[in-house]
N, C-alpha and C. Protein backbone atom coordinates (compact mmCIF):
# COMPACT_ATOMS: atom_id res chain seq x y z
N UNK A 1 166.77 51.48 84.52
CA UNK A 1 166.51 50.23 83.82
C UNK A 1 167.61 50.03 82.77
N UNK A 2 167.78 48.75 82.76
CA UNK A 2 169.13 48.55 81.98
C UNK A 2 168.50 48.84 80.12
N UNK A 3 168.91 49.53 79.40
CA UNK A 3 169.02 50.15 78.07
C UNK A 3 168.47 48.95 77.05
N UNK A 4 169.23 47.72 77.30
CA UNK A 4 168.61 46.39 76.46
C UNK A 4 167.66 45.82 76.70
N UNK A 5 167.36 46.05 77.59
CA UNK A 5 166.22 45.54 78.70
C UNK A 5 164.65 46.44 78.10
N UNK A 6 164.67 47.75 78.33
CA UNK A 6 164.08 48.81 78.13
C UNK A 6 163.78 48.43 76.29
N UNK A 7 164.56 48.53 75.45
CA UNK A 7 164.44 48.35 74.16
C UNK A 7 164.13 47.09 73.55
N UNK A 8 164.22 46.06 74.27
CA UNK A 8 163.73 44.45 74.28
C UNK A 8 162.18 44.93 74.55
N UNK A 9 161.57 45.62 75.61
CA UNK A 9 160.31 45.24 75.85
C UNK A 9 159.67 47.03 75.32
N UNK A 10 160.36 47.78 75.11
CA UNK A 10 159.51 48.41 73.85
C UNK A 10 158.81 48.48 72.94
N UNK A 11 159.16 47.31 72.21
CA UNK A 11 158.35 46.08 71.26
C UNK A 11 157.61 45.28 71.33
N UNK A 12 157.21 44.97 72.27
CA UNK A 12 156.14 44.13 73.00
C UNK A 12 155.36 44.49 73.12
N UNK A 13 154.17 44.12 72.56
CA UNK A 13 152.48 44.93 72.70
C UNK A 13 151.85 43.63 73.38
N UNK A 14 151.46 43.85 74.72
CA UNK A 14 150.71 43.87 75.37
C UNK A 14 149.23 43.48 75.62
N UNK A 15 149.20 44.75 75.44
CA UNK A 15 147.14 44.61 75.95
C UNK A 15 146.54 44.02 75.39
N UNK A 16 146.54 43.71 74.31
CA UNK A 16 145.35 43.06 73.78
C UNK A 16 145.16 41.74 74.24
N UNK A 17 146.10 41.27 74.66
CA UNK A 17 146.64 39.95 75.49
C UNK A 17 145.74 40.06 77.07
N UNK A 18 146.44 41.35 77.83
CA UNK A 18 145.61 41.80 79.44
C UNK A 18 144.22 41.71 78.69
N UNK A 19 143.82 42.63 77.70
CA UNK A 19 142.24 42.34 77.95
C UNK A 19 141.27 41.37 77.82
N UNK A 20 141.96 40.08 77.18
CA UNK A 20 141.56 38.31 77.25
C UNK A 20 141.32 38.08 78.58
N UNK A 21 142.59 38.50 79.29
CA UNK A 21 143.10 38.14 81.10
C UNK A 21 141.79 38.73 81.51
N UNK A 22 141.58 39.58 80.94
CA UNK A 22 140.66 40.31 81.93
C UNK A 22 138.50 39.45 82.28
N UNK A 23 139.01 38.54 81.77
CA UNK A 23 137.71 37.76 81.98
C UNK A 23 138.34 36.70 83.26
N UNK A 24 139.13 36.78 83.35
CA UNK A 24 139.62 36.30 84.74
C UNK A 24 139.58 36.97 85.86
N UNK A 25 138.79 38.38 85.69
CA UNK A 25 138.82 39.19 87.10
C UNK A 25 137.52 38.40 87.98
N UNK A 26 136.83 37.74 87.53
CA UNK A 26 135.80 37.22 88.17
C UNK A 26 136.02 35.95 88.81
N UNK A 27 137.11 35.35 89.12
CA UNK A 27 137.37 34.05 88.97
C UNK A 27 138.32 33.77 90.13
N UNK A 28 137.41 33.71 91.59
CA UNK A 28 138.22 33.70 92.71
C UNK A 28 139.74 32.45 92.76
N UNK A 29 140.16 33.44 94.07
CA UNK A 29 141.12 32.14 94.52
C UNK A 29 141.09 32.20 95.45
N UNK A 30 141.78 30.49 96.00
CA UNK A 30 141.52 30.75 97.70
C UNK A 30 142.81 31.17 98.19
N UNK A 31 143.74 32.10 97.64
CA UNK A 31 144.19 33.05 98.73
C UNK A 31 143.44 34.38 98.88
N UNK A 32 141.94 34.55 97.74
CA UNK A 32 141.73 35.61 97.93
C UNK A 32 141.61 36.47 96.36
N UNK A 33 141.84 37.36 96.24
CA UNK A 33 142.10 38.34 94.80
C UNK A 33 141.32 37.69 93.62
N UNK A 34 141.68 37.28 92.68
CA UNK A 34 141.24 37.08 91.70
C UNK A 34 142.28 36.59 90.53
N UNK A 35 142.02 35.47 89.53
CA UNK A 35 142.88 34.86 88.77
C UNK A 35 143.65 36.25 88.23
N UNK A 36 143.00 37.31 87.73
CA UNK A 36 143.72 38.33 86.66
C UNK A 36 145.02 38.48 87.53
N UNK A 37 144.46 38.83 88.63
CA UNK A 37 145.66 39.45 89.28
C UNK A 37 146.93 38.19 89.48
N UNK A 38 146.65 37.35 89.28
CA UNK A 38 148.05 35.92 89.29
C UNK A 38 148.50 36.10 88.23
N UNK A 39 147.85 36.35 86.67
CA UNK A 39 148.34 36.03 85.12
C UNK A 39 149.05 37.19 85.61
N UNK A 40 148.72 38.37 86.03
CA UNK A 40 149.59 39.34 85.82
C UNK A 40 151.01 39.68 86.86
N UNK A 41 150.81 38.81 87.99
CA UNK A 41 152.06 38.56 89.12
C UNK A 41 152.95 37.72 88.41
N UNK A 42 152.43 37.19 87.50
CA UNK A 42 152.91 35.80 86.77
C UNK A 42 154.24 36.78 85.57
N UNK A 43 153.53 37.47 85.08
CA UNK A 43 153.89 38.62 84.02
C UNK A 43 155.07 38.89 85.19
N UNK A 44 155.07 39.83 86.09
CA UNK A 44 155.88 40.46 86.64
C UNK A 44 157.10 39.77 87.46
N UNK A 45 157.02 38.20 87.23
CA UNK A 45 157.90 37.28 87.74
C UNK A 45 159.07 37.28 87.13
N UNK A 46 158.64 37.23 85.58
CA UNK A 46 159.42 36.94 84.65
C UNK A 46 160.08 38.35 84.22
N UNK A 47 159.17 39.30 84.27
CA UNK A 47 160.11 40.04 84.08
C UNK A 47 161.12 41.18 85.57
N UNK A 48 160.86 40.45 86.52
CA UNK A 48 161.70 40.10 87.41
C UNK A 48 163.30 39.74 87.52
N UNK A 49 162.97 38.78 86.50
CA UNK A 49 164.16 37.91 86.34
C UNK A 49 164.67 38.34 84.68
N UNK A 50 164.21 39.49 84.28
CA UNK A 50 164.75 39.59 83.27
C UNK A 50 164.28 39.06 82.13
N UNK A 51 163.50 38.45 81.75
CA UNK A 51 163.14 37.66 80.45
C UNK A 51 161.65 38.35 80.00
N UNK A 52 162.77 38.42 78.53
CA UNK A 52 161.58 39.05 77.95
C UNK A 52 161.78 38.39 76.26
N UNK A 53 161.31 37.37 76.12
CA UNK A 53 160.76 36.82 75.51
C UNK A 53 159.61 37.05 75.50
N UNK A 54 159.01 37.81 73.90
CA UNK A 54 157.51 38.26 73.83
C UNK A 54 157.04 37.39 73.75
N UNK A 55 156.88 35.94 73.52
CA UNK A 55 156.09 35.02 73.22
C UNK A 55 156.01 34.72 74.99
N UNK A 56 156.66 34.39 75.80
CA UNK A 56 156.51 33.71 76.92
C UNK A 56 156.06 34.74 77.81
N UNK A 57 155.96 36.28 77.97
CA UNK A 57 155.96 37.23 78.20
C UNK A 57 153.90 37.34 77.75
N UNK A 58 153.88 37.00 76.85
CA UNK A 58 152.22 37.10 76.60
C UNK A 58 151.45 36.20 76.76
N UNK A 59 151.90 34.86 76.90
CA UNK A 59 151.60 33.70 77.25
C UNK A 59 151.19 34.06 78.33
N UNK A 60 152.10 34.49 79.77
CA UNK A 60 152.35 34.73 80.84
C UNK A 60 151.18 35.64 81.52
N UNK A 61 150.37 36.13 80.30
CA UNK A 61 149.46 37.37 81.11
C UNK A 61 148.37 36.13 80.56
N UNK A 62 148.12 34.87 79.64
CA UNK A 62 146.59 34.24 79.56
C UNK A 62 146.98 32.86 80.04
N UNK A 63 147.94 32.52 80.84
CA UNK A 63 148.27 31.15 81.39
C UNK A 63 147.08 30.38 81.16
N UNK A 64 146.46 31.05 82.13
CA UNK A 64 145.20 30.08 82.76
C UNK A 64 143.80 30.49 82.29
N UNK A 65 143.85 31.08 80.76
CA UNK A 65 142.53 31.58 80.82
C UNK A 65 142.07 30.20 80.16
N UNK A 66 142.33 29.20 79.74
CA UNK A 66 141.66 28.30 79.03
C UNK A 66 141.19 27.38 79.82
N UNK A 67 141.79 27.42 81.53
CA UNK A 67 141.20 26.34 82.15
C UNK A 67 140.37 26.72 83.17
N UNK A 68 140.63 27.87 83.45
CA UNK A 68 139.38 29.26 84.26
C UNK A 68 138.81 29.98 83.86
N UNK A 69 138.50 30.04 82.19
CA UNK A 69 137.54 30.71 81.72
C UNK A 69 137.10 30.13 80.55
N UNK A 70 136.81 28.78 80.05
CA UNK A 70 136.89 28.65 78.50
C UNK A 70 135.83 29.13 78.42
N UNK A 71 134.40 29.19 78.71
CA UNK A 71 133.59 29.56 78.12
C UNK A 71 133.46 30.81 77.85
N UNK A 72 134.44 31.77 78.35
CA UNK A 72 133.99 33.38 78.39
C UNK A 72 134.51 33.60 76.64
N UNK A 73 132.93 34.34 76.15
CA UNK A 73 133.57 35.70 74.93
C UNK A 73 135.38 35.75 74.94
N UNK A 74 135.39 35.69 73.83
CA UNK A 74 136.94 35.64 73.20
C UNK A 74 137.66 34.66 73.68
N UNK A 75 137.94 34.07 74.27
CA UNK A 75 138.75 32.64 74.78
C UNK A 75 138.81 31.49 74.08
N UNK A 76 139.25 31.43 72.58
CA UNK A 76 138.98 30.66 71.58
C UNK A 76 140.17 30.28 71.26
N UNK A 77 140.54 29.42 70.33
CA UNK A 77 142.15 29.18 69.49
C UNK A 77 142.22 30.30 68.31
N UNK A 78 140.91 30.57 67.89
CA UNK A 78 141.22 31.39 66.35
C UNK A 78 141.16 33.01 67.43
N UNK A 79 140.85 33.39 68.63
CA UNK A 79 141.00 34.66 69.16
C UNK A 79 142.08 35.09 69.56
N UNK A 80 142.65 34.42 69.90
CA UNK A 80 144.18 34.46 70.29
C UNK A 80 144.88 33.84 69.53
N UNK A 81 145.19 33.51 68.19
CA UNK A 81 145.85 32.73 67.59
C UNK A 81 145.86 34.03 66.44
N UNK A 82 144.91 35.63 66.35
CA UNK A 82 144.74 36.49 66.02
C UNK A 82 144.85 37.65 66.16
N UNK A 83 145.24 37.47 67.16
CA UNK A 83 145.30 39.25 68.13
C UNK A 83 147.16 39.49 67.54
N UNK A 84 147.88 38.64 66.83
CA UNK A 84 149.00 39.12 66.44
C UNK A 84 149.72 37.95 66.16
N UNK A 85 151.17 38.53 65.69
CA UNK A 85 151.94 37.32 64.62
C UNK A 85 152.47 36.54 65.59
N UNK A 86 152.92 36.99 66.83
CA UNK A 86 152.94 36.26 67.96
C UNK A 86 151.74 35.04 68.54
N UNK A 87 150.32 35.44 68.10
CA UNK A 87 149.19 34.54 68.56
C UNK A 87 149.50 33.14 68.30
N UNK A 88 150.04 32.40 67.47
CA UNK A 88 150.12 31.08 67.31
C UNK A 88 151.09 30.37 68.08
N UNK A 89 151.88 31.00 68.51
CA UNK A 89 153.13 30.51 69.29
C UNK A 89 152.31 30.68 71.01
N UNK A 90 151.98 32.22 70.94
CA UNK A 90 151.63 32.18 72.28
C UNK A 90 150.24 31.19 72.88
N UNK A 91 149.50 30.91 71.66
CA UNK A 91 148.27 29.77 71.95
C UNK A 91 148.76 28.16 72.31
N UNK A 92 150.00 28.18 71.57
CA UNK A 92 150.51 27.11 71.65
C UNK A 92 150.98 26.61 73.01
N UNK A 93 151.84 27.80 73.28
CA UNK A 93 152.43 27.62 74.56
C UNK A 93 152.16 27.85 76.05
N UNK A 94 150.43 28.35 75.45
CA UNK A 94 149.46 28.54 76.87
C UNK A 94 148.70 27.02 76.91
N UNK A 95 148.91 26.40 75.49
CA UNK A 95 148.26 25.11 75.85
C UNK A 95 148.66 23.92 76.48
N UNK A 96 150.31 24.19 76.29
CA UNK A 96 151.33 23.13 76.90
C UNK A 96 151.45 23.31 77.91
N UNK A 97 150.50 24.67 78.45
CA UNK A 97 150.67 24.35 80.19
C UNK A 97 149.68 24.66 80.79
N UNK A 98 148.16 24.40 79.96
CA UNK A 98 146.96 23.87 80.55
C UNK A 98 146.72 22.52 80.70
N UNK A 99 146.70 21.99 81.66
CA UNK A 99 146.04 20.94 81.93
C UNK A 99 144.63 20.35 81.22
N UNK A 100 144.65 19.19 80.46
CA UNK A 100 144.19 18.54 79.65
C UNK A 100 143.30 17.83 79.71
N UNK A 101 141.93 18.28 79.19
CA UNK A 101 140.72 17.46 78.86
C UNK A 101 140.67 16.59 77.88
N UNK A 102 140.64 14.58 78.07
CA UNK A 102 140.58 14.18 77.49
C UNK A 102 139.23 13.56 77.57
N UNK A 103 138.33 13.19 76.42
CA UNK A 103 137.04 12.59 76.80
C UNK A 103 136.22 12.84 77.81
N UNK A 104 136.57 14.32 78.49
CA UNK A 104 135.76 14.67 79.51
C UNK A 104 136.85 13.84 80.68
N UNK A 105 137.97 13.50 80.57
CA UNK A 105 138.58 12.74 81.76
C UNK A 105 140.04 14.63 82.42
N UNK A 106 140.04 14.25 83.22
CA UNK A 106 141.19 16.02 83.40
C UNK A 106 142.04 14.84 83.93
N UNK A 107 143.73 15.94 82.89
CA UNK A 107 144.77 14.93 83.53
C UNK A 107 144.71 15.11 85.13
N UNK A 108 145.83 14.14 85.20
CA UNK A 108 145.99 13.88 86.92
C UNK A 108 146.45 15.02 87.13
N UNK A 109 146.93 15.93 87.98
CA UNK A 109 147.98 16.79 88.86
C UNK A 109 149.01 16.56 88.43
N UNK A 110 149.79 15.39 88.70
CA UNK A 110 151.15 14.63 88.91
C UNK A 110 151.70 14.62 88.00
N UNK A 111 150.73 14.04 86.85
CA UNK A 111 151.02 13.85 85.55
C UNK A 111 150.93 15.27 84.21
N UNK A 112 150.04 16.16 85.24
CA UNK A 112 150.34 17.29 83.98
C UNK A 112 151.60 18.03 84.35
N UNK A 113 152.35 18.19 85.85
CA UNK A 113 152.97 18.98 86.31
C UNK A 113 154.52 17.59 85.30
N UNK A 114 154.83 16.60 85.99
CA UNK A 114 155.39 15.63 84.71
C UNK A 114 155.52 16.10 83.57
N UNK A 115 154.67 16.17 82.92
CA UNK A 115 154.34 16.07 80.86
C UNK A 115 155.17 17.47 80.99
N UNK A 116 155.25 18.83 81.82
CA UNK A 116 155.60 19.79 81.83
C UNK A 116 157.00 19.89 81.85
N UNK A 117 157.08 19.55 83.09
CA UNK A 117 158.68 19.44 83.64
C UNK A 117 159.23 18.86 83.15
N UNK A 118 159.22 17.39 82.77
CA UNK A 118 159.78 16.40 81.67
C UNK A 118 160.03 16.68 80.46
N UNK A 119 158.96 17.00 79.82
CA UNK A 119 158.53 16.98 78.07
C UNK A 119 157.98 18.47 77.79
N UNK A 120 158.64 19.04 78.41
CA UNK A 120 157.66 20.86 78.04
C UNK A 120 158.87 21.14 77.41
N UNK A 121 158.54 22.74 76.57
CA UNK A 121 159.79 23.34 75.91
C UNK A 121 160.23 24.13 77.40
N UNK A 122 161.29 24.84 77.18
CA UNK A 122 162.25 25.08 77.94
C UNK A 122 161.08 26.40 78.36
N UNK A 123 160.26 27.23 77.43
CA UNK A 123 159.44 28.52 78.15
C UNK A 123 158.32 27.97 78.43
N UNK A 124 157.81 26.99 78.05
CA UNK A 124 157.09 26.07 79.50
C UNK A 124 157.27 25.79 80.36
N UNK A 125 158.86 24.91 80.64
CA UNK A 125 158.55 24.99 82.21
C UNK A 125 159.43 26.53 83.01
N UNK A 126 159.80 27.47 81.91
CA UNK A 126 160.11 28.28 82.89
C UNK A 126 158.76 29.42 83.05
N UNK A 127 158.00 29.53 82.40
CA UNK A 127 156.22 29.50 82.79
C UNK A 127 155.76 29.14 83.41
N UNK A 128 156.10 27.61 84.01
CA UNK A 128 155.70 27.16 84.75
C UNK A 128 156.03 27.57 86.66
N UNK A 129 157.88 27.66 86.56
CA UNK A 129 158.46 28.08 87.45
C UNK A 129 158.00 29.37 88.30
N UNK A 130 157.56 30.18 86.98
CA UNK A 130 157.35 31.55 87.26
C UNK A 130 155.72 31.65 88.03
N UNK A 131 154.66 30.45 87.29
CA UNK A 131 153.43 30.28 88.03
C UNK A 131 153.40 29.78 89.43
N UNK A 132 154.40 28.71 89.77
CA UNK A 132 154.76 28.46 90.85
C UNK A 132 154.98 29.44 91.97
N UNK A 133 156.43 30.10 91.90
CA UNK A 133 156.75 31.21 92.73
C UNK A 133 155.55 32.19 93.00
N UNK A 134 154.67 32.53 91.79
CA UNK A 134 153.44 33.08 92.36
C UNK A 134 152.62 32.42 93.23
N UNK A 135 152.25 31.55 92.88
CA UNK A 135 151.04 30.68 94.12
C UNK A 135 151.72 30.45 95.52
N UNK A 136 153.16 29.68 95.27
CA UNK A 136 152.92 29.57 96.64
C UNK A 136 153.57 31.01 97.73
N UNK A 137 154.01 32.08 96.76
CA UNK A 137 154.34 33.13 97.33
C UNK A 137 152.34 33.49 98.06
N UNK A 138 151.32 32.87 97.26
CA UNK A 138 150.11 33.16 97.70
C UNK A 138 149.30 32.38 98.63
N UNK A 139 149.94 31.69 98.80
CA UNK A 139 149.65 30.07 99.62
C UNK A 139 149.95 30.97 101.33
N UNK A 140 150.74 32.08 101.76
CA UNK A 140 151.14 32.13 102.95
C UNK A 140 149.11 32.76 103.34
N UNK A 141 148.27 33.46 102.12
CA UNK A 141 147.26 33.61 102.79
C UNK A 141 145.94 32.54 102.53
N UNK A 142 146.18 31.53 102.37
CA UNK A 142 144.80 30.36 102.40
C UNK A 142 145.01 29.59 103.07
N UNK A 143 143.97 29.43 104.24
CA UNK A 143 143.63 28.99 105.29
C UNK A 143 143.71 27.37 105.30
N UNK A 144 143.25 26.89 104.34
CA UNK A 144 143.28 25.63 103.66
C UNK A 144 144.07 24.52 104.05
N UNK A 145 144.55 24.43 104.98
CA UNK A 145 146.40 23.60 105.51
C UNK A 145 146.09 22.65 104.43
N UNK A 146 145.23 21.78 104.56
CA UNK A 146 145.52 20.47 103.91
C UNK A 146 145.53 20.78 102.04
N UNK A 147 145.29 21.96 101.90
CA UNK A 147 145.48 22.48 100.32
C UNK A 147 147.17 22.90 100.23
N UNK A 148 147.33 23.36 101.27
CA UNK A 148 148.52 24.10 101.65
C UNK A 148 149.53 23.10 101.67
N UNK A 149 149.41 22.05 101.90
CA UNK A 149 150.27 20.50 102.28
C UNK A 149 150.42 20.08 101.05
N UNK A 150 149.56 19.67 100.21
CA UNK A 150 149.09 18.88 98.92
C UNK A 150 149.71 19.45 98.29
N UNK A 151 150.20 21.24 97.81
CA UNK A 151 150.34 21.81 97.26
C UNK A 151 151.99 21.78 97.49
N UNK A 152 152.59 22.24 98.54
CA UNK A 152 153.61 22.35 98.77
C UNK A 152 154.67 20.64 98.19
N UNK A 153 153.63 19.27 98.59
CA UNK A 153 154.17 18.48 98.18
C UNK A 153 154.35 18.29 96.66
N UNK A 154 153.53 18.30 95.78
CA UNK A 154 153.66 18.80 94.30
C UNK A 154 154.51 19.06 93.93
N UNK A 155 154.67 20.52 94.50
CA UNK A 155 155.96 21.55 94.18
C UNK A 155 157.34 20.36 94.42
N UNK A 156 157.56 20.44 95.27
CA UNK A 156 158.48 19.22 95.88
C UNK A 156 158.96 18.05 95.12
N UNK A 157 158.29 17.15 94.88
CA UNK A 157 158.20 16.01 94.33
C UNK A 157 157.54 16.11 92.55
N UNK A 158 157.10 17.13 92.14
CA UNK A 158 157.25 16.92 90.62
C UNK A 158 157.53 18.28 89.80
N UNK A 159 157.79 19.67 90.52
CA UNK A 159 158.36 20.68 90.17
C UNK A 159 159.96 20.96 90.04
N UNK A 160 160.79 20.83 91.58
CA UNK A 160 161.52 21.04 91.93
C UNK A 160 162.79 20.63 91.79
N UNK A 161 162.43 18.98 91.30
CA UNK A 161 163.62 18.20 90.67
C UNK A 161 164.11 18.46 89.56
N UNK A 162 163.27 19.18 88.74
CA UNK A 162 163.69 19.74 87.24
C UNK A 162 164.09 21.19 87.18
N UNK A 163 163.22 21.89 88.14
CA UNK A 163 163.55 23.36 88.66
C UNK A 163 165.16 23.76 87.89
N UNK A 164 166.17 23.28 88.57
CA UNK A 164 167.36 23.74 88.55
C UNK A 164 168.23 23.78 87.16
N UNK A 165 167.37 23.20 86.35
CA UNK A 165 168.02 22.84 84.89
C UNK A 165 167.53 24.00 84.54
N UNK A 166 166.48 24.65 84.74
CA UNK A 166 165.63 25.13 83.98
C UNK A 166 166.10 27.05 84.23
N UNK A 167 165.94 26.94 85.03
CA UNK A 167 166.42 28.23 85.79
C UNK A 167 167.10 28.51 87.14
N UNK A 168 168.37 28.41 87.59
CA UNK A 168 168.89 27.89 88.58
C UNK A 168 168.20 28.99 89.83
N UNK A 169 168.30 30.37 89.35
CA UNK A 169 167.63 31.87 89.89
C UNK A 169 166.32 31.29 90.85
N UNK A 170 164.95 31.04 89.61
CA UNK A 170 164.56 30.89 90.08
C UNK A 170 163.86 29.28 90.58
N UNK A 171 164.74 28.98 91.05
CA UNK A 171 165.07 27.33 91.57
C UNK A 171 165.13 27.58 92.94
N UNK A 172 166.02 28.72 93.46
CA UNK A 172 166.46 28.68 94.52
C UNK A 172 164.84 29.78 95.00
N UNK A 173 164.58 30.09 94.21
CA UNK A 173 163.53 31.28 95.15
C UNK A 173 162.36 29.84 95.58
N UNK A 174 162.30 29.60 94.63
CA UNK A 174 161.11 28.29 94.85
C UNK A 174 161.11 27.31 96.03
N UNK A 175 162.76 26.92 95.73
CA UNK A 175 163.19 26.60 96.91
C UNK A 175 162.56 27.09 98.36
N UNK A 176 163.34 27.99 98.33
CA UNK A 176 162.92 28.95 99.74
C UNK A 176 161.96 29.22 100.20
N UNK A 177 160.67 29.48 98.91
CA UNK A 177 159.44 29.71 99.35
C UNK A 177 159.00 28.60 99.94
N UNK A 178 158.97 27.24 99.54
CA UNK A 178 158.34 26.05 99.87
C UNK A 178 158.83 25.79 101.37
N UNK A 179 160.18 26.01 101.77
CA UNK A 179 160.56 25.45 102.58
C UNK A 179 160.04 26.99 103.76
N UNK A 180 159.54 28.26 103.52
CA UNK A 180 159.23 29.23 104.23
C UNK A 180 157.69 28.86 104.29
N UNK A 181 156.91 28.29 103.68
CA UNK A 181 155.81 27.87 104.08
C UNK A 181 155.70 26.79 104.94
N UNK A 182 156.48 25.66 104.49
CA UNK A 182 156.39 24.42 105.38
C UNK A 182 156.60 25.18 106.69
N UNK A 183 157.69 26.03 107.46
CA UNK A 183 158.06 26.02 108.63
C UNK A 183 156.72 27.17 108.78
N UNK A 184 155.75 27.77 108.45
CA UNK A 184 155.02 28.56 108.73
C UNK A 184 153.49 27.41 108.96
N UNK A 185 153.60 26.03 107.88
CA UNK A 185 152.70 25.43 108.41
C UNK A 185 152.79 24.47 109.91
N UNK A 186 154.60 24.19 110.12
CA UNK A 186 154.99 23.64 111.37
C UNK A 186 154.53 24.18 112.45
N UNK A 187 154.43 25.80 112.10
CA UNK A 187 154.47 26.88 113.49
C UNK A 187 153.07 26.83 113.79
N UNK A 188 151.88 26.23 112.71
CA UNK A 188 150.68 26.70 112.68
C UNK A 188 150.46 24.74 113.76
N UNK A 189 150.51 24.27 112.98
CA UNK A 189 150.43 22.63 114.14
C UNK A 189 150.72 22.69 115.42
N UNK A 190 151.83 23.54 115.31
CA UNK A 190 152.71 23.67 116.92
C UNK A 190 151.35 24.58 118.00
N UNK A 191 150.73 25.12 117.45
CA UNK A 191 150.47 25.75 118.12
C UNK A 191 148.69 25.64 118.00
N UNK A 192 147.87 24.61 117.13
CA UNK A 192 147.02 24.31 117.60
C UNK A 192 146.99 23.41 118.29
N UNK A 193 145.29 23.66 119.09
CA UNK A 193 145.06 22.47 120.27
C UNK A 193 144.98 21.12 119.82
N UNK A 194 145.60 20.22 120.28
CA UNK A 194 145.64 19.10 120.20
C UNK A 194 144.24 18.39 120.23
């Protein structure tokens, strides 16, 4: 492991962050597993690619606990806005990429993946990038085509155009994945009965 790398994330505490995540072990998906295990593929994306930014780095393990778990014990603004000097930044920046309850109305799809890609800070949408490459790296196991379609178009049309500013790396993986599913959903048409 590269020496700066190693001593960058020496400093980084962790768990107390996984054990928030961890009210997400109950909280299926339809490829299967369980949300924890995405916050934490999510974790291992980024530092994949090298980035270790502790704030985006802890963000990265409670993405989604506010919109797949609000009601669970500890999942609050003052619980995580507490667990360390990092909490206010990282609450912040798990909120800029939850999707938004207004008046009981949830933004559109289109428009939260937009507000992101458009108007997010730069470790939003590369949070975002990094949530991406996970799902649809998870998309090859849900049965779902027409989730599988919907999804892939998204990516496409309100991820992908901004993708490349953001992180060119992983632009191109995203790339690839989308376009390795599409030809895996072609192969799947091709070959049911008409």
């Amino acid at each position: 492991m590269d020496d700066n790398l190693e001593r960058s994330l020496a400093n980084i505490t962790l768990a107390p962050y996984i054990v928030k995540t961890m009210a997400l072990i109950g909280v299926r998906r339809r490829a299967g597993s369980n949300m924890f295990r995405h916050q934490i593929d999510t974790l291992g994306i980024l530092l994949d690619y090298k980035i270790v930014d502790p704030v985006l780095l802890k963000a990265s393990v409670i993405h989604d606990l506010f919109e797949d778990a609000p009601n669970m014990p500890g999942v609050t603004r003052a619980e995580i806005t507490g667990i360390d000097a990092d909490g206010p930044k990282v609450f912040e920046l798990v909120m800029e990429v939850t999707i938004q309850v207004v008046e009981g109305v949830r933004e559109q799809k289109s428009d939260y993946l937009l507000r992101v890609m458009q108007r997010g800070s730069h470790l939003a949408r590369v949070l975002k990038l990094a949530d991406r490459i996970s799902n649809i790296t998870s998309l090859g196991f849900v049965h779902d085509l027409t989730f599988v379609r919907r999804y892939l178009r998204e990516t496409r049309d309100f991820v992908l155009p901004y993708a490349e500013q953001v992180d060119a790396d992983m632009f191109r993986e995203l790339s690839h994945l989308v376009e390795n599913r599409e030809q895996m959903l072609e192969a799947l048409s091709a070959r049911a009965p008409a």
